[in-house]
N, C-alpha and C. Protein backbone atom coordinates (compact mmCIF):
# COMPACT_ATOMS: atom_id res chain seq x y z
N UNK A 1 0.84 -1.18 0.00
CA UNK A 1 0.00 0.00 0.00
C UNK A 1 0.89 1.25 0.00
N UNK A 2 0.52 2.12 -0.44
CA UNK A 2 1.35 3.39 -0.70
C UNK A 2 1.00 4.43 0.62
N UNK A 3 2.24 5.03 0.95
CA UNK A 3 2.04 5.76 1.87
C UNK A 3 0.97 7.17 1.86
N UNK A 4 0.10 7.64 2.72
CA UNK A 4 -0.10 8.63 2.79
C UNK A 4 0.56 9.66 2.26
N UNK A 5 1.92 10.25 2.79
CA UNK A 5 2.60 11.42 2.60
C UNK A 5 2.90 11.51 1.27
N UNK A 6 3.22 10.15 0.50
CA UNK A 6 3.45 9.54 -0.94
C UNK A 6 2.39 10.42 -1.61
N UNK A 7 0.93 10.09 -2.10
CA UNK A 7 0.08 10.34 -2.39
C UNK A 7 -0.12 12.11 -2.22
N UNK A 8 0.32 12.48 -1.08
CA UNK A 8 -0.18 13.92 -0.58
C UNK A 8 0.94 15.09 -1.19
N UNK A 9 1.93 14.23 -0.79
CA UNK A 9 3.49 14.93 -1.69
C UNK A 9 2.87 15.39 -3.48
N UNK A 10 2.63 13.94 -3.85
CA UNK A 10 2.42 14.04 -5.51
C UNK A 10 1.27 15.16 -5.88
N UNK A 11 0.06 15.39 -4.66
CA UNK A 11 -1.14 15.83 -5.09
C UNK A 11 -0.37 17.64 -5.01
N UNK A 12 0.35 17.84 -3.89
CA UNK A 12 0.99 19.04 -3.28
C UNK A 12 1.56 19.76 -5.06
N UNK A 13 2.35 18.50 -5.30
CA UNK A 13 3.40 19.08 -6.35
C UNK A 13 2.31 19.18 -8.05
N UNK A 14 1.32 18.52 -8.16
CA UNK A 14 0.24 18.40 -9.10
C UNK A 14 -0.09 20.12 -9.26
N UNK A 15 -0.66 20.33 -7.15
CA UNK A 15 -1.52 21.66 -7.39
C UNK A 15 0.15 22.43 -7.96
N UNK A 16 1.05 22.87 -7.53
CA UNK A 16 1.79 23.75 -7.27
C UNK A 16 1.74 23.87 -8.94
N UNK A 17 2.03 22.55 -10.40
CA UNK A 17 2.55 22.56 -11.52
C UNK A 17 0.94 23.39 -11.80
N UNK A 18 -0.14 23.21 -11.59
CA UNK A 18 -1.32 23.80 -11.95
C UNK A 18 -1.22 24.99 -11.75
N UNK A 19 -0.78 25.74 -10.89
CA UNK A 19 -0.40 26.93 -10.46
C UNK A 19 0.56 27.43 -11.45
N UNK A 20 1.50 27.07 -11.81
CA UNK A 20 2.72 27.52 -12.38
C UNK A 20 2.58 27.61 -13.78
N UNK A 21 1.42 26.78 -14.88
CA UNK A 21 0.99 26.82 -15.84
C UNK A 21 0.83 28.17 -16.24
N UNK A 22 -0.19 28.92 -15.26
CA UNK A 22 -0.59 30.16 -16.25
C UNK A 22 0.29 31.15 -15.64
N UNK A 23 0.90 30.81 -14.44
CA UNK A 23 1.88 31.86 -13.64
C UNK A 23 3.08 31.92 -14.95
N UNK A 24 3.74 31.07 -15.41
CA UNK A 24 4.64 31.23 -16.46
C UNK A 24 4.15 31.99 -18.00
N UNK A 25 3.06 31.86 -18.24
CA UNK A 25 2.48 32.24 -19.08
C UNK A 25 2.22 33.90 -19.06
N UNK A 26 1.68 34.25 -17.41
CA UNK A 26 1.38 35.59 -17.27
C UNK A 26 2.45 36.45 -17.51
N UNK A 27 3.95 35.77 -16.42
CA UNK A 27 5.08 35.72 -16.35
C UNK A 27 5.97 36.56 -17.17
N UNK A 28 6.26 35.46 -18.31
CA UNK A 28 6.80 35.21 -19.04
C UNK A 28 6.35 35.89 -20.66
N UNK A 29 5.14 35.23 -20.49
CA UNK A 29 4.27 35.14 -22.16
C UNK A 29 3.68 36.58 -22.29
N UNK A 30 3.49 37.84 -21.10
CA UNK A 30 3.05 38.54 -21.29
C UNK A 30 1.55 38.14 -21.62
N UNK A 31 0.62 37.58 -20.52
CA UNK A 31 -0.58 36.94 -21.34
C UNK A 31 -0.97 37.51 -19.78
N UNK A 32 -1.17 39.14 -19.45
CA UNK A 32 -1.57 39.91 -18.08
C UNK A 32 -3.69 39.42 -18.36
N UNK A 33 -3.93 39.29 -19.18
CA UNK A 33 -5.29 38.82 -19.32
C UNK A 33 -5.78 37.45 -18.53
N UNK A 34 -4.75 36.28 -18.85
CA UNK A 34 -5.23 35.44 -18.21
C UNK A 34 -5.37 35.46 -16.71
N UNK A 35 -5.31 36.75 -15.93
CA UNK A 35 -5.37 36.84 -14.92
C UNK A 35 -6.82 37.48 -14.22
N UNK A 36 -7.49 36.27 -13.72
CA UNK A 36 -9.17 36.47 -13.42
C UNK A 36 -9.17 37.68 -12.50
N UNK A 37 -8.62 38.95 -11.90
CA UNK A 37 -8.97 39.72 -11.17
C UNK A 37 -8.05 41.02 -12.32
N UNK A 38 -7.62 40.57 -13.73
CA UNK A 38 -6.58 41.92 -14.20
C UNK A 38 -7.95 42.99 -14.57
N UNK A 39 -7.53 43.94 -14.47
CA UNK A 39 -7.57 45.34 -14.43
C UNK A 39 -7.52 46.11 -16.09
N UNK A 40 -8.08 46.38 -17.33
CA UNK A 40 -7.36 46.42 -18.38
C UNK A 40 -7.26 47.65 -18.31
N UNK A 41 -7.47 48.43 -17.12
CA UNK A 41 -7.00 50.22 -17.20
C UNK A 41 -5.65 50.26 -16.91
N UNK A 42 -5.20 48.89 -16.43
CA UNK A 42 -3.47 49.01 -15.78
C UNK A 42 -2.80 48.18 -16.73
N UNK A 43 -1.63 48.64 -17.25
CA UNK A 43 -0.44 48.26 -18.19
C UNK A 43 -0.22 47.07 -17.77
N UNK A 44 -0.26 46.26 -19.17
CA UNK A 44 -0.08 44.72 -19.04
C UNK A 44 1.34 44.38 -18.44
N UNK A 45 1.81 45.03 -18.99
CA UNK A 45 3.74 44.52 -19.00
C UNK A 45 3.55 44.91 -17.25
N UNK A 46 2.76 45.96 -16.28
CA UNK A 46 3.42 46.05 -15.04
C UNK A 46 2.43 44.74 -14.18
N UNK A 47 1.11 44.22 -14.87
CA UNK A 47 0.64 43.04 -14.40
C UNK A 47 1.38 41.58 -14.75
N UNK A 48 1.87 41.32 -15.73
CA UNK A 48 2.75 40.60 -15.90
C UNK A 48 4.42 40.43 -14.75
N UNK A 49 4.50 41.64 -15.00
CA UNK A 49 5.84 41.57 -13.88
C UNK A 49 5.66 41.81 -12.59
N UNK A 50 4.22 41.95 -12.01
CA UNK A 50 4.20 42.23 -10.63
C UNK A 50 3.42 40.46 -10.28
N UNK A 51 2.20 40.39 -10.77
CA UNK A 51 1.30 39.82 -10.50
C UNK A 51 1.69 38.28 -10.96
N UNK A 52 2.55 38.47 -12.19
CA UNK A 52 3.14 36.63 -12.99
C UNK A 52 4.38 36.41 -11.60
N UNK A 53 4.97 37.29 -11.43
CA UNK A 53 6.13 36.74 -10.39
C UNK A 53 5.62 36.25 -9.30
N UNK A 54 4.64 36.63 -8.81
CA UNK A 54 3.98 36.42 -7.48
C UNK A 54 3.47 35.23 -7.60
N UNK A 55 2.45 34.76 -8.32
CA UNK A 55 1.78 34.11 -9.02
C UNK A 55 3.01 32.43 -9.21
N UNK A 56 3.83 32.75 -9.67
CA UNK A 56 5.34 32.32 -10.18
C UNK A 56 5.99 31.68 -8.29
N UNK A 57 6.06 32.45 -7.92
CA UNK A 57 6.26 32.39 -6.13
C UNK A 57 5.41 31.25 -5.27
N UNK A 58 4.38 31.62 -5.91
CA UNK A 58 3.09 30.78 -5.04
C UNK A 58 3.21 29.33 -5.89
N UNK A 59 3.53 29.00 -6.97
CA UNK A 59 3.45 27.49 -8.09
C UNK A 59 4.84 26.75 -6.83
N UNK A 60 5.99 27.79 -6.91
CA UNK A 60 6.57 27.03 -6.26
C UNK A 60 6.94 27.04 -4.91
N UNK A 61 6.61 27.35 -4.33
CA UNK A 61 6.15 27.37 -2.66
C UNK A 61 5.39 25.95 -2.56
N UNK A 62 4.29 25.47 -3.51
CA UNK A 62 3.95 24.39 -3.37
C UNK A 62 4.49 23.53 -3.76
N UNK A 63 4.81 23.26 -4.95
CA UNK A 63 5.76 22.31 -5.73
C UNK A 63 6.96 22.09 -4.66
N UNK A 64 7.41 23.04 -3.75
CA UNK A 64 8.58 22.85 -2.47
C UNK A 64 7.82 22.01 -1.66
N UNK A 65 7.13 22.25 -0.93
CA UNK A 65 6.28 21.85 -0.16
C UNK A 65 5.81 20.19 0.22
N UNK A 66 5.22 20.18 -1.14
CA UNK A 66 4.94 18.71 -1.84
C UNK A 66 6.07 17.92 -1.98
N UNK A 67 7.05 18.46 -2.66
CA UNK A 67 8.71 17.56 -2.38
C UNK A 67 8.88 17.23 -0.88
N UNK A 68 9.17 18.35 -0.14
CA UNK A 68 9.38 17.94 1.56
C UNK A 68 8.68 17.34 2.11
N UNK A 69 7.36 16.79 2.04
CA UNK A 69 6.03 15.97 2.26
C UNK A 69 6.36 15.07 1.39
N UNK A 70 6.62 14.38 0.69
CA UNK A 70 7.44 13.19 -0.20
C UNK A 70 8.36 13.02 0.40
N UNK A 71 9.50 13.61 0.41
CA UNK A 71 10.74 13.16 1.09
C UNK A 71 10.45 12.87 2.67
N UNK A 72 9.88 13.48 3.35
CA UNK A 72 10.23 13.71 5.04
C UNK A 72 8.84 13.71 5.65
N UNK A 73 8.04 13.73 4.82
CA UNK A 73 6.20 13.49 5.38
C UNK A 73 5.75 14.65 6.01
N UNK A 74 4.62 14.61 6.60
CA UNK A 74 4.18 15.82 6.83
C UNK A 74 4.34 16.30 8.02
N UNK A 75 4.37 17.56 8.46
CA UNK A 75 5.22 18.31 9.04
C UNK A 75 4.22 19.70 9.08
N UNK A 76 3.65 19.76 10.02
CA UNK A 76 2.36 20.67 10.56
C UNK A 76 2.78 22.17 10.62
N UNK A 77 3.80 22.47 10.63
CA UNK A 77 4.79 23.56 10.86
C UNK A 77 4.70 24.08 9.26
N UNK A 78 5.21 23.41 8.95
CA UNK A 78 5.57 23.37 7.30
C UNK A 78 4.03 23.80 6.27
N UNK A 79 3.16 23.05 6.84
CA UNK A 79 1.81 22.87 6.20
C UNK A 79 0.80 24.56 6.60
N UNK A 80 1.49 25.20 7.41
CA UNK A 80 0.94 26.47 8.28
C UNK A 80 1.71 27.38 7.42
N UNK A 81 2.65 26.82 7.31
CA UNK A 81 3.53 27.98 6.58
C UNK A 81 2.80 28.16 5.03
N UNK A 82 2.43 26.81 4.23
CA UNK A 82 2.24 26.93 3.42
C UNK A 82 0.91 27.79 2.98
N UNK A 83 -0.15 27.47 3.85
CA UNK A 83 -1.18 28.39 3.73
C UNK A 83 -1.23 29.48 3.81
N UNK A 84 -0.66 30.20 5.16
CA UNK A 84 -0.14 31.35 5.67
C UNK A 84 0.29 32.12 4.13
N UNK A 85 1.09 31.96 3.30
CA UNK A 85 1.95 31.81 2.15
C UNK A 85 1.07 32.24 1.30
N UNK A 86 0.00 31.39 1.15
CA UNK A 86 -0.96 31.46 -0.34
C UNK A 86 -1.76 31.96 0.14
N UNK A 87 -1.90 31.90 1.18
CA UNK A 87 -2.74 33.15 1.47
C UNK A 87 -2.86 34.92 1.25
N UNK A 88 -1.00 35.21 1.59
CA UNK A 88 -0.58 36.35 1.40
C UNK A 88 -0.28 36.52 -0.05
N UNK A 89 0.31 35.57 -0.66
CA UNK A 89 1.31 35.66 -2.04
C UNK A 89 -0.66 36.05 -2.91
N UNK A 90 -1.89 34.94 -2.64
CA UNK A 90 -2.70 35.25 -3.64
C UNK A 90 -3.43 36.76 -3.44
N UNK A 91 -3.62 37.17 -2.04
CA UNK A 91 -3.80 38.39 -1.60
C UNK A 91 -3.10 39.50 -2.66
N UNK A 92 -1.75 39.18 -2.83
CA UNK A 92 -0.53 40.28 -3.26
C UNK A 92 -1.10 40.44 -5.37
N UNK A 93 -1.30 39.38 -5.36
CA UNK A 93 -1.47 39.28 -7.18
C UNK A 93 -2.60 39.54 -7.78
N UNK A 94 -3.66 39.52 -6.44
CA UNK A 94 -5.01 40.15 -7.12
C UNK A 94 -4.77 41.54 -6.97
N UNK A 95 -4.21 42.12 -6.06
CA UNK A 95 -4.24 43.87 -5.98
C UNK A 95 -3.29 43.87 -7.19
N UNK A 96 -2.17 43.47 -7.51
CA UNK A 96 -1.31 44.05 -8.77
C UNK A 96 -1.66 43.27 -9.92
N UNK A 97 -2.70 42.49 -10.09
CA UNK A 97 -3.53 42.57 -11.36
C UNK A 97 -4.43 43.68 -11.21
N UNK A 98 -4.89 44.22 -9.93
CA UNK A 98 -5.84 45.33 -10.54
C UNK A 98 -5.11 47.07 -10.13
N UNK A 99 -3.99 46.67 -10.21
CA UNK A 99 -3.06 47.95 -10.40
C UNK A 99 -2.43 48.31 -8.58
N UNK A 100 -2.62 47.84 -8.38
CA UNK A 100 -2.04 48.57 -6.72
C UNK A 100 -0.53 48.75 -6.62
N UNK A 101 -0.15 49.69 -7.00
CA UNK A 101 1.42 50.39 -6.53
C UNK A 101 1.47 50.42 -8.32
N UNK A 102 0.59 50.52 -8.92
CA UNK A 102 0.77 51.58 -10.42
C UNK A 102 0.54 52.78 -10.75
N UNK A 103 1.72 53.82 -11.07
CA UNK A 103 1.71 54.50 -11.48
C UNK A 103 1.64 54.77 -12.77
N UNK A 104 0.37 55.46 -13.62
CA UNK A 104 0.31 55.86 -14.88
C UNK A 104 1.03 56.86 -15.19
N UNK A 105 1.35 57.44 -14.38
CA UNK A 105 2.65 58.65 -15.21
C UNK A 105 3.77 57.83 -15.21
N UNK A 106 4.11 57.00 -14.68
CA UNK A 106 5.54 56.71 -14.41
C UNK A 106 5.95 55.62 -15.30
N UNK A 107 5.05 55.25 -16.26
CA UNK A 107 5.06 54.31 -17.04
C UNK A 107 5.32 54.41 -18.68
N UNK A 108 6.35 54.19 -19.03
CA UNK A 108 7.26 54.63 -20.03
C UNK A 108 6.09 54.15 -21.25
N UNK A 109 5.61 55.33 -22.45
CA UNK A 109 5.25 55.08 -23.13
C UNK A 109 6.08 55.20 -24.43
N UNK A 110 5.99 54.29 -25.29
CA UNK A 110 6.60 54.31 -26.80
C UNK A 110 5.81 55.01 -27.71
């Protein structure tokens, strides 16, 4: 029979790669839309680089998480932290998808 922590590790590191899908995409791909709380009055490129990194932060915070719960099992300390975590990190990416600490003057137009 397969261990608990086995199973919980894999599911940990599943959510974290689900997470990290569109976080790389926002990221990376400049794709500030796929973000269910963006803002389209606020500049993509500063939702992308505020909100994909964060976003980017939180995929692997879990994907960590889920490894150390595979390797070393679970660890209640660890599991507090993690919420605590996604709690704040998803807090942080909905305000800078909808612009919080954007400045429209300060934003270099071509």
């Amino acid at each position: 029979m397969v261990d608990a922590n086995v199973l919980l590790g894999l599911f940990w590191i599943g959510c974290g790669l689900v997470i990290l899908v569109p976080a790389v995409l926002i990221a990376f791909g400049g794709r500030a839309d796929l973000h269910v709380h963006y803002d389209e009055a606020v500049d993509p490129d500063y939702v992308s680089r505020r909100a994909g990194t964060t976003a980017l932060l939180m995929g692997l915070i879990t994907v960590a998480y889920g490894t150390h719960q595979l390797l070393y099992g679970f660890s209640s300390t660890a599991f507090g932290g993690l919420l605590v975590a996604l709690l704040i990190l998803s807090s942080l990416t909905k305000r800078f998808a909808q612009g919080w600490g954007y400045d429209a003057d300060d934003a270099v137009t071509e």
